[in-house]
C-alpha atoms as a PDB file:
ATOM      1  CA  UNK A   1       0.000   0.000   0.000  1.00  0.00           C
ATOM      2  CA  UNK A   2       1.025   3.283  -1.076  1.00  0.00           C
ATOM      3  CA  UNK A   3       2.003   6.133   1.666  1.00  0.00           C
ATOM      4  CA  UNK A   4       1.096   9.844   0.482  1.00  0.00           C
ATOM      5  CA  UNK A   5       4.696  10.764   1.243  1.00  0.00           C
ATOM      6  CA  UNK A   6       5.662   8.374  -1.969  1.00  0.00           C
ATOM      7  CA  UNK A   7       2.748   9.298  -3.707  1.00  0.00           C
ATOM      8  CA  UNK A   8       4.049  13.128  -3.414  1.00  0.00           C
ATOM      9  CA  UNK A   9       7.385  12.018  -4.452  1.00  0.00           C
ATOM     10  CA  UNK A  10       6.441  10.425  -7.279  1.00  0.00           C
ATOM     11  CA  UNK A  11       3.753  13.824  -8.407  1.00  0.00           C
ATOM     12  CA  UNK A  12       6.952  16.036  -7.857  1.00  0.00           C
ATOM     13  CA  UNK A  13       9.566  13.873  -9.904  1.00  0.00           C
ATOM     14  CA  UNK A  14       7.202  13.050 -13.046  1.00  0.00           C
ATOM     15  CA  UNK A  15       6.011  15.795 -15.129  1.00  0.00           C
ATOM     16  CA  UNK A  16       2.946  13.719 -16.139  1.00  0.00           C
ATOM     17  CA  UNK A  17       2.229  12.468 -12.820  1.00  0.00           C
ATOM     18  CA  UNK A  18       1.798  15.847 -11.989  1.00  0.00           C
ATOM     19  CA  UNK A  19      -0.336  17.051 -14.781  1.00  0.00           C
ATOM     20  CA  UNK A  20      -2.665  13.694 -13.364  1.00  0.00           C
ATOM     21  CA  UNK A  21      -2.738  14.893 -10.060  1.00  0.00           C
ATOM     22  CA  UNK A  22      -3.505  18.226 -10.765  1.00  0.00           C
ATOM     23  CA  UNK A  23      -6.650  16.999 -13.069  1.00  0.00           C
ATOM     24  CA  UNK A  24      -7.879  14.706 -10.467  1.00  0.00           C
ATOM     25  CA  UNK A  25      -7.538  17.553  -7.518  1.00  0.00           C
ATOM     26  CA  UNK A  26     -10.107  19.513  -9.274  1.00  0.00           C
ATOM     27  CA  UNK A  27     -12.911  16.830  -7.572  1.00  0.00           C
ATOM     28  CA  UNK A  28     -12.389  14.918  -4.598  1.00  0.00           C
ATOM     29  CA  UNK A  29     -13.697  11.512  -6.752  1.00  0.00           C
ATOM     30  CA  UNK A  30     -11.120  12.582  -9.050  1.00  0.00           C
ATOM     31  CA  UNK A  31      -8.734  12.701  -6.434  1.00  0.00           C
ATOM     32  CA  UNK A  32      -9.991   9.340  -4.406  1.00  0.00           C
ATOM     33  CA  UNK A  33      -9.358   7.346  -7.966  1.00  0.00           C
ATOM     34  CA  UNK A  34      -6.007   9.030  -8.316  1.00  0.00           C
ATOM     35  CA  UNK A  35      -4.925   7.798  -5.075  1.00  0.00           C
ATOM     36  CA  UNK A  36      -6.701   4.347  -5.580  1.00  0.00           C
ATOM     37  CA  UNK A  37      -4.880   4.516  -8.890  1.00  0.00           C
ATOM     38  CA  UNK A  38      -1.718   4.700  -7.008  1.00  0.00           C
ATOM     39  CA  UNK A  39      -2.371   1.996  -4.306  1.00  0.00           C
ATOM     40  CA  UNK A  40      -3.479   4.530  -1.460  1.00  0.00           C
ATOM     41  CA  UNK A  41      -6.594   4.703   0.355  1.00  0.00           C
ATOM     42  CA  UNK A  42      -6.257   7.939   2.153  1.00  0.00           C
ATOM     43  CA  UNK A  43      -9.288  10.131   1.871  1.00  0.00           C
ATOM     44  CA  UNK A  44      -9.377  13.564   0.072  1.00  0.00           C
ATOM     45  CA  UNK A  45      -9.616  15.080   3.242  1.00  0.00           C
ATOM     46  CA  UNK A  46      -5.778  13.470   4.630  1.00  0.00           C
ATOM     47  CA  UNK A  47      -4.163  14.536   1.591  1.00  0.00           C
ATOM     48  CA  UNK A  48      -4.888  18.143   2.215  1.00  0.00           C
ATOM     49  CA  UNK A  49      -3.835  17.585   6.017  1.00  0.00           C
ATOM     50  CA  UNK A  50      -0.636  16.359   4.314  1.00  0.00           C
ATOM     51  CA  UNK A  51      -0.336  19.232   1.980  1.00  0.00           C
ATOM     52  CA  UNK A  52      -0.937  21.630   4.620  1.00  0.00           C
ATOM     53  CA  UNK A  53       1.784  20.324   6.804  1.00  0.00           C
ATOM     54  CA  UNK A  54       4.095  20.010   3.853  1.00  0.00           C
ATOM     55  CA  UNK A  55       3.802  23.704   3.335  1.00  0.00           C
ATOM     56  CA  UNK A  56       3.946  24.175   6.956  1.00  0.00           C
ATOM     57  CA  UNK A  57       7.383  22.376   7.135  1.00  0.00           C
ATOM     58  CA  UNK A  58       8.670  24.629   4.333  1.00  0.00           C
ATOM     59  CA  UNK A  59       7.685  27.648   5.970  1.00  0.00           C
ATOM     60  CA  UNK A  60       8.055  30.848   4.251  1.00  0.00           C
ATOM     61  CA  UNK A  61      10.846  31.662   1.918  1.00  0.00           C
ATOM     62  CA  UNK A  62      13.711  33.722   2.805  1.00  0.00           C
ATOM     63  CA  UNK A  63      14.555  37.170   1.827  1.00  0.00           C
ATOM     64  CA  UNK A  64      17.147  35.300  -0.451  1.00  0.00           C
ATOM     65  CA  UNK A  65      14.836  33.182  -1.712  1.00  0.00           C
ATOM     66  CA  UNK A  66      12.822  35.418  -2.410  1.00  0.00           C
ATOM     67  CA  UNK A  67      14.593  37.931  -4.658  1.00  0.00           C
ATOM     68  CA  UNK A  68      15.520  34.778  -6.833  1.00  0.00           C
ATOM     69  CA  UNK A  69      11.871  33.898  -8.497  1.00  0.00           C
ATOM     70  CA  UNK A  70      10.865  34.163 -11.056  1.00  0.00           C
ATOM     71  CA  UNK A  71       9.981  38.317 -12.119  1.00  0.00           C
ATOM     72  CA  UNK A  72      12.491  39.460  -9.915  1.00  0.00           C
ATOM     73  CA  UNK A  73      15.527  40.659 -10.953  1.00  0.00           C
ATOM     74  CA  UNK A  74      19.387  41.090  -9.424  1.00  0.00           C
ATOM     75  CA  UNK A  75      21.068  44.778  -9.245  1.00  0.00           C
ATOM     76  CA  UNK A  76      23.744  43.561 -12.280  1.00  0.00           C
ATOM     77  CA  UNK A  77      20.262  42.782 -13.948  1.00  0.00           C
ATOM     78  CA  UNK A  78      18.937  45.847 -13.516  1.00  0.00           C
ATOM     79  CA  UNK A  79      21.900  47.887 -14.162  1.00  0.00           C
ATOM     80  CA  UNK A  80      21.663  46.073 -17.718  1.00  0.00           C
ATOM     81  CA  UNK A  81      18.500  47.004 -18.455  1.00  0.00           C
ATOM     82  CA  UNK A  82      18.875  50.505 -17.918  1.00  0.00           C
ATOM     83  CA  UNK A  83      22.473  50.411 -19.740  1.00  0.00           C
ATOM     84  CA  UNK A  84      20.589  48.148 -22.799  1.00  0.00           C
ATOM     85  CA  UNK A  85      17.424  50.731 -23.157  1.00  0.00           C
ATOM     86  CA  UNK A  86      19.417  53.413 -22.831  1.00  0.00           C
ATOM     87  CA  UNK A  87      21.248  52.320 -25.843  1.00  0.00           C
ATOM     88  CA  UNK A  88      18.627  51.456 -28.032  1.00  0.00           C
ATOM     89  CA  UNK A  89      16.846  55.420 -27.346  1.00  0.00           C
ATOM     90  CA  UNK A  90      20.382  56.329 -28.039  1.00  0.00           C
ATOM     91  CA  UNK A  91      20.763  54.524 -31.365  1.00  0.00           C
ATOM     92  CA  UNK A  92      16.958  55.230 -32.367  1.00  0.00           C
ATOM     93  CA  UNK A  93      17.242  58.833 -31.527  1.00  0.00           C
ATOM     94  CA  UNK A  94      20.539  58.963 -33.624  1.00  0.00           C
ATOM     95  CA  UNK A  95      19.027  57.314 -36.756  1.00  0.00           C
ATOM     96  CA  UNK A  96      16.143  59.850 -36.477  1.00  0.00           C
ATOM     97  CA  UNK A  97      18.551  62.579 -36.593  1.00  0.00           C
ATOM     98  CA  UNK A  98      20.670  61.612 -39.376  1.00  0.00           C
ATOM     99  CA  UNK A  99      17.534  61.100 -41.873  1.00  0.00           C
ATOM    100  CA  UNK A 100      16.238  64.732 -40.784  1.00  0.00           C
ATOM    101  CA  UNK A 101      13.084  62.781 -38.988  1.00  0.00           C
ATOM    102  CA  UNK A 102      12.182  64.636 -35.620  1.00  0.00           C
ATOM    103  CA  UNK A 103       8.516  63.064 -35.601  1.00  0.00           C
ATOM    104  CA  UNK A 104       6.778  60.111 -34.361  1.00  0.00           C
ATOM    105  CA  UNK A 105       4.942  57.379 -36.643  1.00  0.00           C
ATOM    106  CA  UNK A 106       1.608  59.750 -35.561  1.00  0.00           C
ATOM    107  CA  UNK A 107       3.624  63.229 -36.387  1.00  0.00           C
ATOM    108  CA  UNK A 108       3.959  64.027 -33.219  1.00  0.00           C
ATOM    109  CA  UNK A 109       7.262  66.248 -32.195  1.00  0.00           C
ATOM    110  CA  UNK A 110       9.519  63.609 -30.726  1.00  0.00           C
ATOM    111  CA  UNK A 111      12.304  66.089 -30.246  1.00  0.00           C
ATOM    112  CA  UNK A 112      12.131  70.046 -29.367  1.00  0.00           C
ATOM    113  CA  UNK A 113      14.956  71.423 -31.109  1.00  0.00           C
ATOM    114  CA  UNK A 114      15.344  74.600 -32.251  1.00  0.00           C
ATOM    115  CA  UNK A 115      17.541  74.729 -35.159  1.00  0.00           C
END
């Protein structure tokens, strides 16, 4: 008989075992066949006891931890982006320049210059 502990191993190792979990969740029948599937009898009910203590044990995430998901973004990584952008006004505002184009796609005045 199958113990949720190697039942959640096995969903977070195997991309498809996943995907079937995460279909069956939706319903607790869907979830009592996934586990009967797998050789488990626990009840809908114990598997979101053992869920909630799983998150429980993992606590929440460090400062560190945090700044490394996904979205976020380092100081070097943000330093680049400012550098990169910066560049490529630089470069467009330079083309305009050079073929005597000081307006937007809409005519508006991009650049107040008085020649």
């Amino acid at each position: 008989m199958a113990t949720l502990e190697e039942i959640y191993g096995t969903v977070l190792a195997n991309d498809e075992e996943r995907a079937a979990f995460t279909e069956a969740a939706k319903t607790p029948e869907g979830l009592a066949a996934f586990l009967q599937g797998h050789g488990c009898d626990a009840t809908p009910e114990q598997v979101a006891e053992f869920l909630k203590a799983k998150q429980a044990e993992q606590g929440e995430m460090s400062d560190t931890e945090l700044e490394s998901v996904a979205g976020g973004c380092n100081a070097v990584e943000g330093v680049l982006s400012v550098v990169s952008a910066g560049i490529s006004c630089i470069a467009a505002s330079v083309a305009s320049a050079a073929m005597g184009d000081m307006r937007g796609d809409k005519g508006q005045l991009m650049c107040d210059i008085d020649y």
